[in-house]
C-alpha atoms as a PDB file:
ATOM      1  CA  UNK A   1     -36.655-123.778 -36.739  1.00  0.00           C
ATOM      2  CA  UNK A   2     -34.372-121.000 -36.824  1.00  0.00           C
ATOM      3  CA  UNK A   3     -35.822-118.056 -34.502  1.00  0.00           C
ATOM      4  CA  UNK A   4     -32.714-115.671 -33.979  1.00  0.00           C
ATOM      5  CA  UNK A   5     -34.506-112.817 -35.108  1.00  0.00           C
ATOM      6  CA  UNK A   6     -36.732-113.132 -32.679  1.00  0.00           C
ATOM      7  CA  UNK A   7     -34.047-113.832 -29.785  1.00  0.00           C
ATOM      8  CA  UNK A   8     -31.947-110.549 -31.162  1.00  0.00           C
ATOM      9  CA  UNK A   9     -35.036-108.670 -30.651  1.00  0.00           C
ATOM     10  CA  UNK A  10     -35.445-107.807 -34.082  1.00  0.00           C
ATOM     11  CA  UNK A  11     -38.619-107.920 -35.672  1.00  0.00           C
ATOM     12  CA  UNK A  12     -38.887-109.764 -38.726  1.00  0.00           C
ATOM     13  CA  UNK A  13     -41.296-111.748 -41.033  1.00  0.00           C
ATOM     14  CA  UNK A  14     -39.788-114.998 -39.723  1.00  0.00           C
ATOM     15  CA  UNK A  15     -40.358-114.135 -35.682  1.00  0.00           C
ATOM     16  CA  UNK A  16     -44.565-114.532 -35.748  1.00  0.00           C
ATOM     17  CA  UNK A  17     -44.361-117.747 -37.221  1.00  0.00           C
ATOM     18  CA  UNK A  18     -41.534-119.455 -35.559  1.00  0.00           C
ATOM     19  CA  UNK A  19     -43.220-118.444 -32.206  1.00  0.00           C
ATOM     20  CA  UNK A  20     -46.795-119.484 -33.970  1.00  0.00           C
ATOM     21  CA  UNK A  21     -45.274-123.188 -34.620  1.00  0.00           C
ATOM     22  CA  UNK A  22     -44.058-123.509 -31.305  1.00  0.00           C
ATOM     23  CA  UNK A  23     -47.024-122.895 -29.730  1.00  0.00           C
ATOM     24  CA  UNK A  24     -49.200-125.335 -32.128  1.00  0.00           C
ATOM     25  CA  UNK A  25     -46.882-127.729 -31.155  1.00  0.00           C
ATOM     26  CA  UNK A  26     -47.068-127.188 -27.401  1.00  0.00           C
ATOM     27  CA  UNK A  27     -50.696-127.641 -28.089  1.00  0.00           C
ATOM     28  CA  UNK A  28     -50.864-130.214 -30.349  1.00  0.00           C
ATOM     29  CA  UNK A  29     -48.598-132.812 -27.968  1.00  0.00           C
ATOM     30  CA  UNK A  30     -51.402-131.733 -24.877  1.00  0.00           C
ATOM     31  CA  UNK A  31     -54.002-132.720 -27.339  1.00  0.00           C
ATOM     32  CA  UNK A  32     -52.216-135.835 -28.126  1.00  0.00           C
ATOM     33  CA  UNK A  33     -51.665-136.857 -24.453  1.00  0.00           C
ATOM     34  CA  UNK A  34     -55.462-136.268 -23.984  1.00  0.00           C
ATOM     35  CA  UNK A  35     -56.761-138.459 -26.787  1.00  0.00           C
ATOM     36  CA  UNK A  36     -54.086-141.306 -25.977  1.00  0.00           C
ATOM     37  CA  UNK A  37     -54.879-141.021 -21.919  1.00  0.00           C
ATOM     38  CA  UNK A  38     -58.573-141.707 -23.235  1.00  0.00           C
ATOM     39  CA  UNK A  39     -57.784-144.773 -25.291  1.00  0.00           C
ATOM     40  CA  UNK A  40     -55.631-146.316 -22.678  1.00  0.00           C
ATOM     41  CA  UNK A  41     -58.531-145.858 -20.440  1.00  0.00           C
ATOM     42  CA  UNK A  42     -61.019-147.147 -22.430  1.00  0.00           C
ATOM     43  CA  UNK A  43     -63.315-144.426 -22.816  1.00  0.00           C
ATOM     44  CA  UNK A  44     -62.920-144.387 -26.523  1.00  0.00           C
ATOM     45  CA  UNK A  45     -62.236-141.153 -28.780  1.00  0.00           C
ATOM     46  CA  UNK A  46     -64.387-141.032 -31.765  1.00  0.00           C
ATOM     47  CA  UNK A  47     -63.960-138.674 -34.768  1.00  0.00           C
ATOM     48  CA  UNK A  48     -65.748-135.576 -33.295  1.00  0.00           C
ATOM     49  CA  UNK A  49     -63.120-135.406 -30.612  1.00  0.00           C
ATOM     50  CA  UNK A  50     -60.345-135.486 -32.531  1.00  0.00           C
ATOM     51  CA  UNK A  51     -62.363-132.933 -34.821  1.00  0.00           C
ATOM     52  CA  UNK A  52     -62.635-130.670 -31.675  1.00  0.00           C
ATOM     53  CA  UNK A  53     -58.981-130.672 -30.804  1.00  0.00           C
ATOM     54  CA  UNK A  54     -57.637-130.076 -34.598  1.00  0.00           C
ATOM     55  CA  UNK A  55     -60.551-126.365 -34.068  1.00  0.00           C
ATOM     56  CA  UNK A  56     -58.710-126.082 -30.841  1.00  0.00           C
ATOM     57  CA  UNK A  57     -55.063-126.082 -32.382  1.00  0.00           C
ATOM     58  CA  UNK A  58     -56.038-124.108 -35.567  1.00  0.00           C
ATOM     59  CA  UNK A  59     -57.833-121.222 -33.492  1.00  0.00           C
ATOM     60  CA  UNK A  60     -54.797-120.983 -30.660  1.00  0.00           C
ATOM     61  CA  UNK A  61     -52.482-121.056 -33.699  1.00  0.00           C
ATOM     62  CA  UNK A  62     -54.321-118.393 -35.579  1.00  0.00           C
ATOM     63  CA  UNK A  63     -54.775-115.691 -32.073  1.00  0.00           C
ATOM     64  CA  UNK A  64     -51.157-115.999 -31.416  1.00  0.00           C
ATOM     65  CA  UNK A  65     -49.622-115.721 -35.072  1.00  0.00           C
ATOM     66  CA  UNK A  66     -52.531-112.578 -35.667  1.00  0.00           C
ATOM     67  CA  UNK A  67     -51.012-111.070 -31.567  1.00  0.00           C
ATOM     68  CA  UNK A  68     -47.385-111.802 -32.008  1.00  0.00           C
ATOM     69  CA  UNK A  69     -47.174-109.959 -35.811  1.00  0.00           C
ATOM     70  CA  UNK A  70     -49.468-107.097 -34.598  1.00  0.00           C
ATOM     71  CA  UNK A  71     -46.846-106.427 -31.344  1.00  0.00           C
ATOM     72  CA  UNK A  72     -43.987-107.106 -33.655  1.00  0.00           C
ATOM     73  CA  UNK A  73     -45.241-104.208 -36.285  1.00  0.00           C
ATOM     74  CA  UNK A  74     -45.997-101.891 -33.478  1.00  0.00           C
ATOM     75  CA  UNK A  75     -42.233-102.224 -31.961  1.00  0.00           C
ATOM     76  CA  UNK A  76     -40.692-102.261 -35.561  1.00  0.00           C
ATOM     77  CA  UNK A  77     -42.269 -98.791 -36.293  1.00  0.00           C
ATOM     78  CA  UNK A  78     -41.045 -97.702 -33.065  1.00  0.00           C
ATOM     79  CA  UNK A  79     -37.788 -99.023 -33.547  1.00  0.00           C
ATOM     80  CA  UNK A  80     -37.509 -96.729 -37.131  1.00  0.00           C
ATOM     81  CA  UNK A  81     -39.232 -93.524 -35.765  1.00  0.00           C
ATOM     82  CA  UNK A  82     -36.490 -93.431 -33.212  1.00  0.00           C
ATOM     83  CA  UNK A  83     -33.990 -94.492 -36.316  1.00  0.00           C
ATOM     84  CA  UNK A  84     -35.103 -91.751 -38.542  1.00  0.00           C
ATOM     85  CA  UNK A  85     -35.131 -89.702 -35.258  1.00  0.00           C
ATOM     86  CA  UNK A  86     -31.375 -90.243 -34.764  1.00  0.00           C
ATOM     87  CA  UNK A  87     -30.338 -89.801 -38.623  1.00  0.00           C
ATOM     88  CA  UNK A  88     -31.568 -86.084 -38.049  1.00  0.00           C
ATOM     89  CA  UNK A  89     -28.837 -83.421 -39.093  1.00  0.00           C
ATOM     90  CA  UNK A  90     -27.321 -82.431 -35.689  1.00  0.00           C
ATOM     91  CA  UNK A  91     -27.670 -77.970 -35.725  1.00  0.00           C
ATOM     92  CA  UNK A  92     -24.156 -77.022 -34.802  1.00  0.00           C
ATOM     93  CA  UNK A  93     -25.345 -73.594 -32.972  1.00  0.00           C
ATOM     94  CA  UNK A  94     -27.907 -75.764 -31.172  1.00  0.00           C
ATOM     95  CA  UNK A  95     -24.723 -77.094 -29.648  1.00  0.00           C
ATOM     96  CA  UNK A  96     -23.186 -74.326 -28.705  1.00  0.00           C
ATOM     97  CA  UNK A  97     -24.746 -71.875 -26.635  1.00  0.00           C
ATOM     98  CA  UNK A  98     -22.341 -69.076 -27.704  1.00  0.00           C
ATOM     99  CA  UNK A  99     -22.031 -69.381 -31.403  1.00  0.00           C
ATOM    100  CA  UNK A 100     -20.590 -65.615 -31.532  1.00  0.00           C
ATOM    101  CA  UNK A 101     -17.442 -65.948 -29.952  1.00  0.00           C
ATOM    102  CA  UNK A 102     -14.315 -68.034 -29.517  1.00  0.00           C
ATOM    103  CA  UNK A 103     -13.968 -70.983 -27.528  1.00  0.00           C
ATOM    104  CA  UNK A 104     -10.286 -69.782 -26.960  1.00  0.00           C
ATOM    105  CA  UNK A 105     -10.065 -66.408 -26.654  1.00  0.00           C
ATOM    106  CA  UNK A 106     -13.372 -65.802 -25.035  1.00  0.00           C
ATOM    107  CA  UNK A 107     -13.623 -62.983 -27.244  1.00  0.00           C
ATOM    108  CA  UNK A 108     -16.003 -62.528 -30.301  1.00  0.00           C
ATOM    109  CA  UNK A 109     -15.441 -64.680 -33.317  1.00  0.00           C
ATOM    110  CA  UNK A 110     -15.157 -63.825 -37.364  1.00  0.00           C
ATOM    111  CA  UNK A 111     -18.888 -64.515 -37.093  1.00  0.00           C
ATOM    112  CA  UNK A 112     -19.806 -62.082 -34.216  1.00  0.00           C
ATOM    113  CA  UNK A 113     -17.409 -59.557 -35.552  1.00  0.00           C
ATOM    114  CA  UNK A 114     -19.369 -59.639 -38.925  1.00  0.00           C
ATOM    115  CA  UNK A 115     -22.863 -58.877 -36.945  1.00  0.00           C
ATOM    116  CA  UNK A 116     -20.467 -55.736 -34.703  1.00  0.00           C
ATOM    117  CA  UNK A 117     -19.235 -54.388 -37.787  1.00  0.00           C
ATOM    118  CA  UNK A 118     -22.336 -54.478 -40.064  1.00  0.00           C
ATOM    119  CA  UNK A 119     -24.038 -52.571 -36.655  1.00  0.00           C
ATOM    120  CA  UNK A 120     -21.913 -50.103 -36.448  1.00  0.00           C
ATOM    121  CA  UNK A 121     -21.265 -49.292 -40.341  1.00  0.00           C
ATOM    122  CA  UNK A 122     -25.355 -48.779 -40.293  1.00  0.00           C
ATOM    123  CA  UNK A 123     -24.946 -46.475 -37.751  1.00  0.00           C
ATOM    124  CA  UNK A 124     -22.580 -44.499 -38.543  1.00  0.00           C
ATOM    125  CA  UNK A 125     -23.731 -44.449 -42.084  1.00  0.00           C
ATOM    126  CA  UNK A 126     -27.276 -43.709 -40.975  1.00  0.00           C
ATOM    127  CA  UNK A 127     -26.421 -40.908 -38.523  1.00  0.00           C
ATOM    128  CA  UNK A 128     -22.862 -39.822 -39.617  1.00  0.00           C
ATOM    129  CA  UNK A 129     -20.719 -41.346 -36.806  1.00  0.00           C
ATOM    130  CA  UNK A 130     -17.338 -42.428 -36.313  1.00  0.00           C
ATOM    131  CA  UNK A 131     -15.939 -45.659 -36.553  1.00  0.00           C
ATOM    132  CA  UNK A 132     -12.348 -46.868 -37.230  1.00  0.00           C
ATOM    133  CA  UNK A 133     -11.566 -50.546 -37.569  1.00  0.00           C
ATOM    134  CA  UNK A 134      -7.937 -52.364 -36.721  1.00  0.00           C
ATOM    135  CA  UNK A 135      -6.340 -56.109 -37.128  1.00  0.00           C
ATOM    136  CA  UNK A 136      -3.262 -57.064 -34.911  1.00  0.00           C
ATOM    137  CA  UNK A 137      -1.219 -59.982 -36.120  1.00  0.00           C
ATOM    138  CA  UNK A 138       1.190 -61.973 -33.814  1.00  0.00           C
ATOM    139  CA  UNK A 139       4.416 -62.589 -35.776  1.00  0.00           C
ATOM    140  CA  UNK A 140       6.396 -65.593 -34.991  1.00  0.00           C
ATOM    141  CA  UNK A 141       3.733 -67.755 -33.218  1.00  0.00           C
ATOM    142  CA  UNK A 142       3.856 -70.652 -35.732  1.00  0.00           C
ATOM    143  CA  UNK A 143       7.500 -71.221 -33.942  1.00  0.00           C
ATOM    144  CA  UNK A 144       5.541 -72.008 -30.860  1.00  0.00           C
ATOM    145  CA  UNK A 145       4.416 -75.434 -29.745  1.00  0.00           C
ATOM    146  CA  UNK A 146       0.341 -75.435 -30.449  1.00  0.00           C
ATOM    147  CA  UNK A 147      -0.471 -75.355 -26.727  1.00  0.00           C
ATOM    148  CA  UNK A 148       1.851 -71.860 -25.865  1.00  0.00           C
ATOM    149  CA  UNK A 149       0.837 -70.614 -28.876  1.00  0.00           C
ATOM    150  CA  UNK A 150      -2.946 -71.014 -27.813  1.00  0.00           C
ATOM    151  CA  UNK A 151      -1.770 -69.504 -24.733  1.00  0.00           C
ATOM    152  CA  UNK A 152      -0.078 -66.396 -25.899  1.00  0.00           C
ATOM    153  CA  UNK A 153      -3.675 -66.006 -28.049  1.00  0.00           C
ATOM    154  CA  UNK A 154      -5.207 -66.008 -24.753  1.00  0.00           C
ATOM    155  CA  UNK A 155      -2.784 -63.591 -23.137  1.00  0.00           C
ATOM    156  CA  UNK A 156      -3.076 -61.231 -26.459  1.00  0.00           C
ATOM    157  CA  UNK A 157      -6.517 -61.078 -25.979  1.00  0.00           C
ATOM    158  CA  UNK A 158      -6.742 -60.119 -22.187  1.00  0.00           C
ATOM    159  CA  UNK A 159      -3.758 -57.495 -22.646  1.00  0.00           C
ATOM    160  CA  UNK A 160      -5.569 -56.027 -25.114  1.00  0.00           C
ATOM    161  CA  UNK A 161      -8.763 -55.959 -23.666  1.00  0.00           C
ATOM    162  CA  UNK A 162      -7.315 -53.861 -20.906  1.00  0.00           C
ATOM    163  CA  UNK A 163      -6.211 -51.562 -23.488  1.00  0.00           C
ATOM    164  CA  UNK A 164      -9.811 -50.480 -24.689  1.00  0.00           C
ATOM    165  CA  UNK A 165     -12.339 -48.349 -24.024  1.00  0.00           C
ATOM    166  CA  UNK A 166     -15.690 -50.001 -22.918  1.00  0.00           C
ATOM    167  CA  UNK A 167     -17.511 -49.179 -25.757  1.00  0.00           C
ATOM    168  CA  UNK A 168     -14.708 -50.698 -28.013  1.00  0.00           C
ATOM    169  CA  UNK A 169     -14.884 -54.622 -29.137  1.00  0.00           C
ATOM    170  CA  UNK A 170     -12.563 -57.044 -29.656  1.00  0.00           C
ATOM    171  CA  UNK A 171     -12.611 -60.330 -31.611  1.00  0.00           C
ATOM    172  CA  UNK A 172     -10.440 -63.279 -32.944  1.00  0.00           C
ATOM    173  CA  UNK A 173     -10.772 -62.432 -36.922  1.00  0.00           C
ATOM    174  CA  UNK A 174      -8.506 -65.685 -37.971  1.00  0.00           C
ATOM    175  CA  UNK A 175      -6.068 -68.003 -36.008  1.00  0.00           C
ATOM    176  CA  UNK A 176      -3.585 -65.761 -35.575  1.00  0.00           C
ATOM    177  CA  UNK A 177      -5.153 -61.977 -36.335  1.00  0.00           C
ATOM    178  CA  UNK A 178      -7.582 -60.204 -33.735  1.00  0.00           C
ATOM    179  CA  UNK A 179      -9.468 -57.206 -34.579  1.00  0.00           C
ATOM    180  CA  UNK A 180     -10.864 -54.136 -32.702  1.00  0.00           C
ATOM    181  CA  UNK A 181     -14.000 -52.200 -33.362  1.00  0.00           C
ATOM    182  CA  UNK A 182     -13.388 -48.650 -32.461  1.00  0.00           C
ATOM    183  CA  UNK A 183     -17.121 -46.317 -32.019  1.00  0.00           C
ATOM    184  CA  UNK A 184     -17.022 -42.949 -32.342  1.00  0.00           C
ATOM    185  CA  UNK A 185     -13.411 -42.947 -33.114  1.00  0.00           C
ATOM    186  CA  UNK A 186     -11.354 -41.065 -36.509  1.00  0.00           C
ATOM    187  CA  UNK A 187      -8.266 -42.147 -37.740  1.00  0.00           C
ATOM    188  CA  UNK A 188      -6.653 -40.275 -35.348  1.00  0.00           C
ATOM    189  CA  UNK A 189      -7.610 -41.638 -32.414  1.00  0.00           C
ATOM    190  CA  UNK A 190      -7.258 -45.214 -33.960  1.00  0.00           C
ATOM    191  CA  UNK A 191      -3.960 -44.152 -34.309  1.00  0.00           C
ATOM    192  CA  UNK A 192      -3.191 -43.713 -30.737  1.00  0.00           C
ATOM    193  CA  UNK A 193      -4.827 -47.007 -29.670  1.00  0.00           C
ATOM    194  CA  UNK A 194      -2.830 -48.315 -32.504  1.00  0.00           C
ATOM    195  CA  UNK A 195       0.448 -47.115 -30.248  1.00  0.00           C
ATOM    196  CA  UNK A 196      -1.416 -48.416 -26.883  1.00  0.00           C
ATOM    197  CA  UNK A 197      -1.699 -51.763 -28.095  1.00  0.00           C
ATOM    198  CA  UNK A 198       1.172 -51.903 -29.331  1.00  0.00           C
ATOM    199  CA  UNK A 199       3.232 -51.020 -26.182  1.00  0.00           C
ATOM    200  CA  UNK A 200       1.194 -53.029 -23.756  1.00  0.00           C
ATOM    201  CA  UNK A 201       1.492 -56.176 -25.854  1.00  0.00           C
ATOM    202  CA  UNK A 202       5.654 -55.844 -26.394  1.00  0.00           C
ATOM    203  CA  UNK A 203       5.675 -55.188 -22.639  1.00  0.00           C
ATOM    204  CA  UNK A 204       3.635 -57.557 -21.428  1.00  0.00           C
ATOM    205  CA  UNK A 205       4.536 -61.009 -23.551  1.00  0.00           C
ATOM    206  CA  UNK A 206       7.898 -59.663 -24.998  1.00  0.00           C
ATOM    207  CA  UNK A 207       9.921 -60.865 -22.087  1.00  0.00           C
ATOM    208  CA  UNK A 208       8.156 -64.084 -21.401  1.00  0.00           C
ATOM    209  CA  UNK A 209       7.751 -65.314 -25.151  1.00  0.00           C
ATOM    210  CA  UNK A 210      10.210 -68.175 -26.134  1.00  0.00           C
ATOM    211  CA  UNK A 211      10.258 -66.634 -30.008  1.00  0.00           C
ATOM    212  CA  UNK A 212      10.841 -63.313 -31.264  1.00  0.00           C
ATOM    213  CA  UNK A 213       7.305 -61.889 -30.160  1.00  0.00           C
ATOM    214  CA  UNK A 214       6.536 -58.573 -32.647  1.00  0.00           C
ATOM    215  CA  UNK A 215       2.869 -57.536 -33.827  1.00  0.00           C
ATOM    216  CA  UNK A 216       1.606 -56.168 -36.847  1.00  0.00           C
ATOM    217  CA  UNK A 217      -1.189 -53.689 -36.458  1.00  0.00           C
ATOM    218  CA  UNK A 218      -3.015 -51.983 -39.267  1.00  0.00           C
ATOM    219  CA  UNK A 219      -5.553 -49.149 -38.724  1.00  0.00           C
ATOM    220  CA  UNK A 220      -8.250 -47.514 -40.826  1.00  0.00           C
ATOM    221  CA  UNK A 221     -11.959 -45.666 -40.812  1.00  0.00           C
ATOM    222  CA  UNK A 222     -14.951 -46.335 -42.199  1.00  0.00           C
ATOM    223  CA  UNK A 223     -15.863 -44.254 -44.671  1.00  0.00           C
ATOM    224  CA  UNK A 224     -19.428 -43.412 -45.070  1.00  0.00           C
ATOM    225  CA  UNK A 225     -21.551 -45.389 -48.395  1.00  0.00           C
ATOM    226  CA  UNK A 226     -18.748 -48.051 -48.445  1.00  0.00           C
ATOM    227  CA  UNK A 227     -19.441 -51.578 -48.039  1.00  0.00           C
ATOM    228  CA  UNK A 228     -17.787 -54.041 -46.095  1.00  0.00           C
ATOM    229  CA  UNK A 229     -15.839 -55.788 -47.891  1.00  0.00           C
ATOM    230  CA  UNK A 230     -13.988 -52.572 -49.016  1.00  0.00           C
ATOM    231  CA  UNK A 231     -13.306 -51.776 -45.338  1.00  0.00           C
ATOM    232  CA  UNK A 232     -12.307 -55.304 -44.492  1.00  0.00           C
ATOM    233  CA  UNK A 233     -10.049 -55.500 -47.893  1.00  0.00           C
ATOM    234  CA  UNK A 234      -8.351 -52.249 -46.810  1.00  0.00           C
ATOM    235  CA  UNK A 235      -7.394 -53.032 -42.810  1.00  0.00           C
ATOM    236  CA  UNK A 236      -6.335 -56.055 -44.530  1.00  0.00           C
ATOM    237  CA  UNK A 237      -3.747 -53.983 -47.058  1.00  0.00           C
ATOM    238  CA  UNK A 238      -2.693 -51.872 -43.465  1.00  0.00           C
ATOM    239  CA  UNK A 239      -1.956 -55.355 -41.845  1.00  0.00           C
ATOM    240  CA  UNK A 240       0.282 -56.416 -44.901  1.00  0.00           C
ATOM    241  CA  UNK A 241       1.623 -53.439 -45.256  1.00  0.00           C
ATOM    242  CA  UNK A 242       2.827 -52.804 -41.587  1.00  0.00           C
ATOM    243  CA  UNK A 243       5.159 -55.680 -41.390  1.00  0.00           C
ATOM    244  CA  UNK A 244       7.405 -53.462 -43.346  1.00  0.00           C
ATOM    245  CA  UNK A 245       7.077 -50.209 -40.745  1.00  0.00           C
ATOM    246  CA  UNK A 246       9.725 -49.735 -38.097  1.00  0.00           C
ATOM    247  CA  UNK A 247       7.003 -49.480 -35.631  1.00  0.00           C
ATOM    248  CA  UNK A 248       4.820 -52.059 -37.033  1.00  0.00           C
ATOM    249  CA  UNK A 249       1.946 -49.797 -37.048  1.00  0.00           C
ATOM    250  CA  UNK A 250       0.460 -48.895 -40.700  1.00  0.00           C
ATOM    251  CA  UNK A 251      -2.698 -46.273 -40.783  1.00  0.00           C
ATOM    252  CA  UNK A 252      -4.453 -46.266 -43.872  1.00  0.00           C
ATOM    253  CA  UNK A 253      -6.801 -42.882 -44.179  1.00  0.00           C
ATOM    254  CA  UNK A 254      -8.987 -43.586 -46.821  1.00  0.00           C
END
């Protein structure tokens, strides 16, 4: 009788009965040994004996088939809860604690940046404030080997950081493009931390880069009843557009 199902400690329809038949048969040979120790002896074993023993077998045989298949059914249905259990989608932001911001830069990511700038366009849409928004692109990093162009990301970042005002925020927009959220600040004054950043990243990675280091930086305010995607669309257009200034600062004013 084949019982690996039962030794792999799966259950299966075959396990209860394999284990059932082994068991008979265990009892069946101490049955045997009894009735042939009592004709060897001479004390005879009529047909009620043997009667007895055959109840015997059949009621051992039918407790352990009904307590094997009962344990077996309980452990299967354990075994597929915990299956069904581990088939469950895994919830990304359930493993990360910080789903808002980059795991490189430290900074916020496109997704926090999305909740910032929806914020602050309500606010100063609601109660007529100020608010410019800017992308910086690094030029030349795809020259870089992966690992010191992750780097100069992170030295971007903290440079930059520096640069602001504490009420400002900063985020990693794409792989290569960060973007500041200026409060309470008009074109103008974008325009001067436009020439801040600018100055403090050429002076502090120019001289240690092993390309051609340059940024692009594009500049432009929010302009009250607009949505989103028209502010985005036109920082964007700045961005573009500054790779072709001396300076490589573009400000777009409406």
């Amino acid at each position: 009788m084949n019982d690996s199902s039962c030794n792999n400690g799966k259950a299966s329809a075959g396990c209860p009965l394999a284990l059932t038949i082994k068991v008979l048969l265990v009892v069946a040979a101490a049955e045997f040994a009894i009735h042939a120790y009592a004709i060897f002896s001479g004390a005879g074993n009529d047909a009620d004996q043997l009667l007895k023993s055959l109840i015997r077998i059949l009621i051992v045989g039918i407790g352990v088939f009904f307590f094997i298949g009962l344990k077996g059914s309980g452990t299967g249905t354990a075994e597929s809860e915990s299956s069904k259990e581990s088939e469950e989608p895994v919830d990304d932001n359930a493993l990360n604690p910080l789903p808002n911001i980059d795991a490189l830069t430290r900074t916020s990511n496109e997704r926090g940046l999305t909740i910032s700038i929806l914020e602050l366009m309500a606010l100063a849409d609601r109660y007529g404030h100020k608010l410019s928004i800017g992308m910086i692109k690094a030029a030349n990093l795809e020259q870089l080997e992966k690992s010191a162009a992750d780097e100069a990301m992170v030295n971007m970042a903290g440079l930059m950081t520096e640069s602001l005002r504490l009420p400002d925020r900063i985020g990693r927009f794409k792989d290569d493009v960060f973007m500041v959220l200026l409060p309470e600040s008009d074109i103008d004054g974008a325009a001067i931390v436009a020439d801040r950043l600018r100055e403090k990243l050429q002076k502090g990675m120019g001289t240690d880069s092993a390309v051609d280091f340059s940024v692009w930086i594009g500049m432009t305010e929010f302009q009250r009843g607009e949505d989103m995607q028209s502010l985005l669309e036109r920082t964007e257009a700045a961005v573009i557009q500054s790779e072709t200034e001396e300076n490589g600062i573009c400000i777009k004013r409406g």
